[in-house]
C-alpha atoms as a PDB file:
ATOM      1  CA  UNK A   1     121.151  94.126 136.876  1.00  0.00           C
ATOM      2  CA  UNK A   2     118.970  96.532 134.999  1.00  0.00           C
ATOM      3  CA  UNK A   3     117.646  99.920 135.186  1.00  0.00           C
ATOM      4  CA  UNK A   4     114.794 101.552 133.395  1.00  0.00           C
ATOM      5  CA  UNK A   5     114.673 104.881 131.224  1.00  0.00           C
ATOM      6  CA  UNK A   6     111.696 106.210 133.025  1.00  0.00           C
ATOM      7  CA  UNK A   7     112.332 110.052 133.366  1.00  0.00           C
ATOM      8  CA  UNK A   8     115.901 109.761 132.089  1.00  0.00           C
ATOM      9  CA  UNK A   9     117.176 111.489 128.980  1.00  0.00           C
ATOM     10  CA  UNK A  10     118.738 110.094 126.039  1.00  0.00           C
ATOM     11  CA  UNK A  11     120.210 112.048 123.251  1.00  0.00           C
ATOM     12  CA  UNK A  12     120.566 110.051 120.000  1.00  0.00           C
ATOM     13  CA  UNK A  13     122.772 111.450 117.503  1.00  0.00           C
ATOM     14  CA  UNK A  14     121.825 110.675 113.369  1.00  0.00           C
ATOM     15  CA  UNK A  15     119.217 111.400 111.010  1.00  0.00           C
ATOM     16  CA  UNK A  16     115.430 111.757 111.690  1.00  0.00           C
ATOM     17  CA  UNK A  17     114.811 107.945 110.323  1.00  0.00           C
ATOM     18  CA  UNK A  18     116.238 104.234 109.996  1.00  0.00           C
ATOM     19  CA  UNK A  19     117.807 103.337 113.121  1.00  0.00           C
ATOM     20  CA  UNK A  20     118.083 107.051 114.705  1.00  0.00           C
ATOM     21  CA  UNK A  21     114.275 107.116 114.340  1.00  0.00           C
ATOM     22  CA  UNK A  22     114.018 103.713 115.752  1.00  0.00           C
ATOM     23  CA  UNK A  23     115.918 104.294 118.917  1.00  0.00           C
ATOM     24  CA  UNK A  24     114.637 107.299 119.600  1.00  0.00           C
ATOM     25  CA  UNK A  25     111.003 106.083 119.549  1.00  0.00           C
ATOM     26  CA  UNK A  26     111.814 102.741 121.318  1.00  0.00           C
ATOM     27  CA  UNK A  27     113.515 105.004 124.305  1.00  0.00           C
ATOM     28  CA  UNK A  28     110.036 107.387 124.136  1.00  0.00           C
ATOM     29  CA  UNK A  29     108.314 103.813 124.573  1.00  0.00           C
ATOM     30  CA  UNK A  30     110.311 103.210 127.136  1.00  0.00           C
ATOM     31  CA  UNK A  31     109.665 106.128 129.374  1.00  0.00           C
ATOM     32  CA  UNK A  32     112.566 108.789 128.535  1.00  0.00           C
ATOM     33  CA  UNK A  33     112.995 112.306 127.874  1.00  0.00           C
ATOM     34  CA  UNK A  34     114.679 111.947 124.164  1.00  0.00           C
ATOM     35  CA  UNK A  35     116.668 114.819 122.681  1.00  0.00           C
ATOM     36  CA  UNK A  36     117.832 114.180 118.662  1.00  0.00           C
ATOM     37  CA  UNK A  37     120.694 115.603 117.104  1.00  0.00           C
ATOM     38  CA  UNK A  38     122.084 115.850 113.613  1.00  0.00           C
ATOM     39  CA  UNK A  39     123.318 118.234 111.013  1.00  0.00           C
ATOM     40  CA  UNK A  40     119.988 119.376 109.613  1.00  0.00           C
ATOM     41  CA  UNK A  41     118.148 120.900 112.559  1.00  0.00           C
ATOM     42  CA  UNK A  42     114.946 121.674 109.768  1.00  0.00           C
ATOM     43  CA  UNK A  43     115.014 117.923 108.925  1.00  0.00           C
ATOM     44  CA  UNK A  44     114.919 116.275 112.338  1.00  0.00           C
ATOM     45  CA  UNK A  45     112.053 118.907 113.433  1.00  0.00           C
ATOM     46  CA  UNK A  46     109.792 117.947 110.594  1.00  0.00           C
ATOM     47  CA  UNK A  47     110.881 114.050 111.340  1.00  0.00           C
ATOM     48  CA  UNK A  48     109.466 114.136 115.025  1.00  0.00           C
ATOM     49  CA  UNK A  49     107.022 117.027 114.565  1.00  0.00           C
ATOM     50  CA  UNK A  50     104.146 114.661 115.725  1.00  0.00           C
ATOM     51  CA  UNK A  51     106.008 113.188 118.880  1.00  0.00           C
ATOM     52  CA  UNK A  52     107.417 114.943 122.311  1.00  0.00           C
ATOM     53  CA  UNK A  53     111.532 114.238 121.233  1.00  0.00           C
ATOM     54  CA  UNK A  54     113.350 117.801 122.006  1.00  0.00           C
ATOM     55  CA  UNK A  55     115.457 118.492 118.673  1.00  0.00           C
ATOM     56  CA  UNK A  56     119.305 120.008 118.552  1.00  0.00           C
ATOM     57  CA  UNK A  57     122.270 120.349 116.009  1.00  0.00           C
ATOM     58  CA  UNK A  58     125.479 118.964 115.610  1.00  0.00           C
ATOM     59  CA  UNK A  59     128.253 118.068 113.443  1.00  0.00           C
ATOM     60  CA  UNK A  60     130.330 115.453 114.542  1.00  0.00           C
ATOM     61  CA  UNK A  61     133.223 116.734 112.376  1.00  0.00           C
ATOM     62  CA  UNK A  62     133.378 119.779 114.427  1.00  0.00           C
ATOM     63  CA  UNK A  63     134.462 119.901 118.399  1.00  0.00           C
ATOM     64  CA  UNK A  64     132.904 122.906 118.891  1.00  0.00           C
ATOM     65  CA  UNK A  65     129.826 121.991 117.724  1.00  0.00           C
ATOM     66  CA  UNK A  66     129.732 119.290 120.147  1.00  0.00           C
ATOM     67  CA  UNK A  67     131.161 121.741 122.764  1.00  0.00           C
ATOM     68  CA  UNK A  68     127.807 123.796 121.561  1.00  0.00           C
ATOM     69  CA  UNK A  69     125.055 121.180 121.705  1.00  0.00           C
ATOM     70  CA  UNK A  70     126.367 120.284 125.323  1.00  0.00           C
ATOM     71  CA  UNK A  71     125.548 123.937 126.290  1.00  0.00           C
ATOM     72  CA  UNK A  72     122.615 123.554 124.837  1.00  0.00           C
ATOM     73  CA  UNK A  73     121.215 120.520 126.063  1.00  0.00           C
ATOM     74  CA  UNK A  74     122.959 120.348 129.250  1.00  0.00           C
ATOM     75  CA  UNK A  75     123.713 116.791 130.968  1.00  0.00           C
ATOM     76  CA  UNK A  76     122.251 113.390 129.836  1.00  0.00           C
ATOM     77  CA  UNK A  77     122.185 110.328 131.300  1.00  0.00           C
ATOM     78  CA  UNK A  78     122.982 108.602 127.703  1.00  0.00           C
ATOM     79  CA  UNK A  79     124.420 108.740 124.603  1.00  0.00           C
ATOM     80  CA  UNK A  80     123.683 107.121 121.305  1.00  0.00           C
ATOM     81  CA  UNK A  81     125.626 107.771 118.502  1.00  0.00           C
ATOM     82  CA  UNK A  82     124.397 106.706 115.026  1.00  0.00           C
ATOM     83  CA  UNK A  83     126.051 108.951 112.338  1.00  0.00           C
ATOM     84  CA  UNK A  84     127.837 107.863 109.522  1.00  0.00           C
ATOM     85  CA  UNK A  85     129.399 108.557 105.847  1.00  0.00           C
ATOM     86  CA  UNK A  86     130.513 105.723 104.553  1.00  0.00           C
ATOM     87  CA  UNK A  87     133.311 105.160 102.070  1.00  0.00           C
ATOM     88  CA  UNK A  88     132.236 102.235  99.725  1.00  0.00           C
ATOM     89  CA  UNK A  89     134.575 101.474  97.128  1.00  0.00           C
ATOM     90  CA  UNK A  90     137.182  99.070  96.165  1.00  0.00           C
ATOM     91  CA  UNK A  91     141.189  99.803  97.313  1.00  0.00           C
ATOM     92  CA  UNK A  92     141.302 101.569  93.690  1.00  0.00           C
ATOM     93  CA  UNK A  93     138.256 103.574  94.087  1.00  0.00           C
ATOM     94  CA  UNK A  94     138.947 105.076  97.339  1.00  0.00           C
ATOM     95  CA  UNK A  95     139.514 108.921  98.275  1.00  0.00           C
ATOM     96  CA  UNK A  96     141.261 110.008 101.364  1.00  0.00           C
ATOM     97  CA  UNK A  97     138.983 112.615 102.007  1.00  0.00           C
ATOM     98  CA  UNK A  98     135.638 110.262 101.874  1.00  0.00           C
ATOM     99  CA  UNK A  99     137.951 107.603 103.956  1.00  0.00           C
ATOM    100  CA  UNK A 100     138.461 110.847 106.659  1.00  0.00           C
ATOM    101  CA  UNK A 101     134.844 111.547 106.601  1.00  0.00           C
ATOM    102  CA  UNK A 102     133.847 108.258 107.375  1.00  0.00           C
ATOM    103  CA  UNK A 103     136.264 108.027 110.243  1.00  0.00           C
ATOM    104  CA  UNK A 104     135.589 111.305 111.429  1.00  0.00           C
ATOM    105  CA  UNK A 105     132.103 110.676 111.695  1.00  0.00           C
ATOM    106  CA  UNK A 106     132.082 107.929 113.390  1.00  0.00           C
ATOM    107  CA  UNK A 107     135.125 107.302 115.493  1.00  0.00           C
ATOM    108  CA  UNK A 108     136.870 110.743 116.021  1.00  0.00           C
ATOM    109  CA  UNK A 109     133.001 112.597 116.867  1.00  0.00           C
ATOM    110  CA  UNK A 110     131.678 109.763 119.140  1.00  0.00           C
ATOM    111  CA  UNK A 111     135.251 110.395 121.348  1.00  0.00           C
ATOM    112  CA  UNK A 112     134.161 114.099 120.952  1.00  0.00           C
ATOM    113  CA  UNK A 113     130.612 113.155 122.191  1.00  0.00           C
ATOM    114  CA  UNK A 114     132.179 111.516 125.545  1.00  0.00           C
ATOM    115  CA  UNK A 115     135.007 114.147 125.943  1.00  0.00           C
ATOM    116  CA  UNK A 116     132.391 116.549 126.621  1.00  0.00           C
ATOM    117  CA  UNK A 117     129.310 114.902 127.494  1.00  0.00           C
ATOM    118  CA  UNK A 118     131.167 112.229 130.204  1.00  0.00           C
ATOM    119  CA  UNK A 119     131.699 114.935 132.832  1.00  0.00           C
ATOM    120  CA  UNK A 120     128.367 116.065 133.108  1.00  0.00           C
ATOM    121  CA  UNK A 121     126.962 112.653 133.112  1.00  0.00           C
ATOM    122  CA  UNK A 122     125.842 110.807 136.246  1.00  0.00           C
ATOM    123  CA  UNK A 123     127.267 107.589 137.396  1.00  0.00           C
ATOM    124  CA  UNK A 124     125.134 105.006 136.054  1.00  0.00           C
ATOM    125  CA  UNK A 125     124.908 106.887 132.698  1.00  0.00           C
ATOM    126  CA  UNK A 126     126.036 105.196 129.445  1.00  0.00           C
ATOM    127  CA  UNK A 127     127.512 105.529 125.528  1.00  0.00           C
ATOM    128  CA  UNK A 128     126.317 103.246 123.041  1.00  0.00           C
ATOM    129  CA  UNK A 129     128.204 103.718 119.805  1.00  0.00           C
ATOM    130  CA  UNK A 130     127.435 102.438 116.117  1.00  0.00           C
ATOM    131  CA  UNK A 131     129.977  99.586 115.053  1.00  0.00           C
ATOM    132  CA  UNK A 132     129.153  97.507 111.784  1.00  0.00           C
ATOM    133  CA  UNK A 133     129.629  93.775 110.518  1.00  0.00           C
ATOM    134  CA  UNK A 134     132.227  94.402 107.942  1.00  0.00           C
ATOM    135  CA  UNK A 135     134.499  95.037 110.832  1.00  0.00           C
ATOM    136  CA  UNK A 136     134.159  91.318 110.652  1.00  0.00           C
ATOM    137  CA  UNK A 137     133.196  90.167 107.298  1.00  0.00           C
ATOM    138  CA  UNK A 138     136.050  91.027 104.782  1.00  0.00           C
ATOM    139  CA  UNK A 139     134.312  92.159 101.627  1.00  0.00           C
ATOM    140  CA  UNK A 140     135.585  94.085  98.127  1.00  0.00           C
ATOM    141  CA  UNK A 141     134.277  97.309  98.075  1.00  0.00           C
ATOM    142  CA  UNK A 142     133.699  98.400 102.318  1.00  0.00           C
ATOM    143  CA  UNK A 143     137.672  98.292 103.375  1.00  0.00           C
ATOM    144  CA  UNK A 144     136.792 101.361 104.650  1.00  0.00           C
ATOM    145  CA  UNK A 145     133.669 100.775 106.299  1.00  0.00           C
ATOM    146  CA  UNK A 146     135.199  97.633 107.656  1.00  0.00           C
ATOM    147  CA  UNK A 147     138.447 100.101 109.256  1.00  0.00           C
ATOM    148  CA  UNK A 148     135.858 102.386 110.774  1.00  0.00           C
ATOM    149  CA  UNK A 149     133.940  99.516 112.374  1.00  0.00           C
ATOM    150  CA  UNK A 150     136.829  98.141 113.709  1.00  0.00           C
ATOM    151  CA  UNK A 151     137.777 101.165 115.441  1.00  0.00           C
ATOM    152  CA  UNK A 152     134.805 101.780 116.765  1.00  0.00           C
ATOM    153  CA  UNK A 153     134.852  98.363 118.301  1.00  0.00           C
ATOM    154  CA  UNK A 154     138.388  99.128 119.952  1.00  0.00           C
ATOM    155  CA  UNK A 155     137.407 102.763 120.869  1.00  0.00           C
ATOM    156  CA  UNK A 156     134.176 101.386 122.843  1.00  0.00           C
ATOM    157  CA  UNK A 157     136.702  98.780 125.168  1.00  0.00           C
ATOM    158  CA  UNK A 158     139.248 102.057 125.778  1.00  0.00           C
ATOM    159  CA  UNK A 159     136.645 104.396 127.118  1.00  0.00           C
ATOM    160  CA  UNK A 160     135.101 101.424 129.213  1.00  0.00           C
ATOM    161  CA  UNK A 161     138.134 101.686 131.118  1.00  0.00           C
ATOM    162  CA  UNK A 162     139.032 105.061 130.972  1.00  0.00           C
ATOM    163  CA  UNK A 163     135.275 106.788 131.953  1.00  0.00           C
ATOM    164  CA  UNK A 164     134.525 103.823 134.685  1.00  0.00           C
ATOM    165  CA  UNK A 165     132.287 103.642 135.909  1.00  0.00           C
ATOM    166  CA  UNK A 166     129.639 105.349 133.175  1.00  0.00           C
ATOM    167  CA  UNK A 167     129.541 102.364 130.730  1.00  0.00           C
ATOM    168  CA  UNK A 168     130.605 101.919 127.123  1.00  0.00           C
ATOM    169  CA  UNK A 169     128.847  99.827 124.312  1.00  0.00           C
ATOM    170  CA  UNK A 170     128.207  99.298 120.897  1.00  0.00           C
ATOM    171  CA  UNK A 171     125.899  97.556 118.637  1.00  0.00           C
ATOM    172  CA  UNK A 172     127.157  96.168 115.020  1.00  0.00           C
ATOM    173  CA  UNK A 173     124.085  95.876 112.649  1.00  0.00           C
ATOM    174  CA  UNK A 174     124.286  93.260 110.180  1.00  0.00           C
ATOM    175  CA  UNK A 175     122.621  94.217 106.901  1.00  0.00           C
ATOM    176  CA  UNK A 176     119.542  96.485 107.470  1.00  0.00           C
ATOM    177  CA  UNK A 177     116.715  97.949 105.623  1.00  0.00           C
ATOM    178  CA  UNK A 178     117.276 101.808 106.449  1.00  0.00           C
ATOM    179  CA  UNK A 179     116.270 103.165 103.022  1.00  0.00           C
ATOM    180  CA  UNK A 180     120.162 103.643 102.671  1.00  0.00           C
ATOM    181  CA  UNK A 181     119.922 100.668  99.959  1.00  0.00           C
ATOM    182  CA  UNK A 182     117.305 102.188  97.787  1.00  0.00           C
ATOM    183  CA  UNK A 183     119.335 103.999  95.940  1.00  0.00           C
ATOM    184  CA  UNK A 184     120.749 100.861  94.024  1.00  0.00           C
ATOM    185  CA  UNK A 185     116.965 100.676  92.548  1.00  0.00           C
ATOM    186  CA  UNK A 186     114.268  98.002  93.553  1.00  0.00           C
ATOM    187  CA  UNK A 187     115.495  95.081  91.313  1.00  0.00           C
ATOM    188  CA  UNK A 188     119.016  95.684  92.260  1.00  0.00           C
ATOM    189  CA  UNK A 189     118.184  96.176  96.434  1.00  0.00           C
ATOM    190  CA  UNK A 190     115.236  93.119  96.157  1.00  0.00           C
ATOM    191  CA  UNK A 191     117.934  90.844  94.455  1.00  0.00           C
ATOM    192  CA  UNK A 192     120.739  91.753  97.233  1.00  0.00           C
ATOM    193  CA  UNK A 193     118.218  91.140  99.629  1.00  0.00           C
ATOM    194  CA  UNK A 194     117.052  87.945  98.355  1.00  0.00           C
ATOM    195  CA  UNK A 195     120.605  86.479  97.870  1.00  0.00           C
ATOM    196  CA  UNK A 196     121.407  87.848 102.291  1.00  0.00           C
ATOM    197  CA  UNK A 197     117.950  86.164 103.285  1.00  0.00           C
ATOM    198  CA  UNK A 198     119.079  82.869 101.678  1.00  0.00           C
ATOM    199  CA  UNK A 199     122.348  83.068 103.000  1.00  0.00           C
ATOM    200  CA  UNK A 200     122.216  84.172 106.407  1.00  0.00           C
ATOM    201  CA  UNK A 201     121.223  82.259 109.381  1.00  0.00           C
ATOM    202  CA  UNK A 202     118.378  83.960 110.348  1.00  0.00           C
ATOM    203  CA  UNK A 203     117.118  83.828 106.922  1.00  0.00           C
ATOM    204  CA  UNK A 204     115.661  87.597 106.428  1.00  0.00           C
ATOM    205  CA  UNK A 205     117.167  91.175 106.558  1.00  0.00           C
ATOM    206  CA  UNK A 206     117.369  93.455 109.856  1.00  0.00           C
ATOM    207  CA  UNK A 207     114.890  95.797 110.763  1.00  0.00           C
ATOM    208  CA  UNK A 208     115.564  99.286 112.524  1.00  0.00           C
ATOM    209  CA  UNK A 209     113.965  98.049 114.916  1.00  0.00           C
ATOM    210  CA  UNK A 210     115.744  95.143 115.613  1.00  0.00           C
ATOM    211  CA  UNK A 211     118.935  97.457 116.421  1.00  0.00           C
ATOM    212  CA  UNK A 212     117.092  99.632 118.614  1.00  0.00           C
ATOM    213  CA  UNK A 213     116.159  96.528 120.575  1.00  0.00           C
ATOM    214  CA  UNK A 214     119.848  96.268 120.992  1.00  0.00           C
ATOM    215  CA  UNK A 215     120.514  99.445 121.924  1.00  0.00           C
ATOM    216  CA  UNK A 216     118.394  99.519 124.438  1.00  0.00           C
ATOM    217  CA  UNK A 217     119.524  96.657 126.267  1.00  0.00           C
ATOM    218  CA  UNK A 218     123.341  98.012 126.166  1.00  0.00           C
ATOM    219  CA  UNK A 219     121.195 100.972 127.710  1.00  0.00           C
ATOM    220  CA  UNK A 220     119.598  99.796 130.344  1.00  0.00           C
ATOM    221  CA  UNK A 221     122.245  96.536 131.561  1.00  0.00           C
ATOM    222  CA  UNK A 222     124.177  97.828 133.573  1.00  0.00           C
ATOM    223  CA  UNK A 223     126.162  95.051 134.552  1.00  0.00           C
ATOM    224  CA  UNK A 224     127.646  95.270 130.137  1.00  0.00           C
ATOM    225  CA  UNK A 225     130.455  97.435 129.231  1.00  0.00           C
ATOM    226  CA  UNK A 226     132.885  96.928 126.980  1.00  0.00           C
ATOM    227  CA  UNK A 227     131.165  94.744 124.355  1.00  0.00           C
ATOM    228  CA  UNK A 228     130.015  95.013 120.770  1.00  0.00           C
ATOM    229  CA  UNK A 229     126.508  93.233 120.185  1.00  0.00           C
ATOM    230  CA  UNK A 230     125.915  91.672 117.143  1.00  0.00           C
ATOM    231  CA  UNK A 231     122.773  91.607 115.418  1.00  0.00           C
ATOM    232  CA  UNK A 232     123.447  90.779 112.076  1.00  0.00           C
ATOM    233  CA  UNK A 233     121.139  87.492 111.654  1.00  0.00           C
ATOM    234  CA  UNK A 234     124.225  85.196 111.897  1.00  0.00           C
ATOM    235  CA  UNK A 235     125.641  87.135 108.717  1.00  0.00           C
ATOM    236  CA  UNK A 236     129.528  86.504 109.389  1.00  0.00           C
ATOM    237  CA  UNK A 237     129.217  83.081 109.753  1.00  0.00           C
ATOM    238  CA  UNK A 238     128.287  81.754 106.260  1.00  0.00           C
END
């Protein structure tokens, strides 16, 4: 069974572009009141200027600025949580405090976000969480990002269970074309992506929107909780 997002309201924590943007304007699409949240109230505000998405601030590090953005936005009827810091680096290269960060941001504040946002939401209401494919594609250099995927993946089955009947999901991206790979330069990001086209099953590199297209299916079925949905273009498999 599904249910639409006509006149319901979906607040999507992360950044005013890549797959924030692309969620939020998929659920606008779609019919919903969208709030967006981040760190950088200014940022988000210019971001969605132009469209009708209500804009608030948080940082997922801090419980009591989740505690605040409740207040201020009162109750949803779903949550999307796309933050992140990752922690690149090899085993050598790693710091503890970038490894905290990452797992702060993204495992620790999403349990934040449904401490305090679960109680006010209705029944049918939902969490969709941002997992990753290193959780499932051992590579040098994301050990980190590969631990905080992998918790996210076990967090999402816990608060399935515990917050029944309000439904728990998350989406694991494969490699996508955010802008978060620019910094390597074009030749360097155009070869990477030329080598992961060739390689991967479906033979090009995710889109924001391709995620969003996940995330609002784990949305709207409401017979799903539980599960991580991969769409990653087959990218674990070769």
């Amino acid at each position: 069974m599904t249910t639409g997002l006509k006149e319901r309201t979906v607040l999507v924590v992360g950044r005013g572009s890549g797959i924030a943007r692309a969620v939020g304007d998929a659920a606008l699409e779609a019919g919903a009141r969208v709030i967006a949240a981040g760190r950088d109230r200014t940022a988000l505000q210019e971001s969605y200027r132009r469209t009708d998405v209500a804009v608030a601030t948080v940082d997922l590090t801090d419980e009591g600025s989740i505690e605040a953005l409740v207040s201020e936005v009162g109750s949803v009827d779903h949550v999307v949580s796309t933050a992140s810091a990752r922690a690149r680096g090899t085993v050598a290269e790693l710091e503890p405090d970038a490894i905290l960060r990452s797992f702060h941001t993204k495992v620790v504040g999403p349990i934040m976000l449904a401490k305090h946002f679960a109680p006010t939401m209705p029944p049918d209401g939902s969490l969709v969480l941002l997992s990753g494919v290193a959780a499932l594609e051992p590579d040098p250099g994301f050990l980190a990002v590969a631990a905080t995927n992998g918790a996210v993946n076990t967090v999402v089955r816990s608060l399935a269970v515990e917050l029944a009947p309000i439904r728990v999901n998350a989406v694991s991206p494969g490699t996508v074309d955010t802008g978060a790979w620019d910094a390597l330069g074009e030749q360097r990001k155009a070869e990477l992506f030329g080598r992961l086209s060739a390689a991967n099953p479906a033979r090009r590199i995710g889109t924001p929107e391709d995620v969003a297209h996940a995330v609002l299916f784990a949305l709207t079925n409401t017979f799903m909780t539980g599960v991580c949905l991969p769409v990653d273009g087959g990218q674990p498999l070769v």
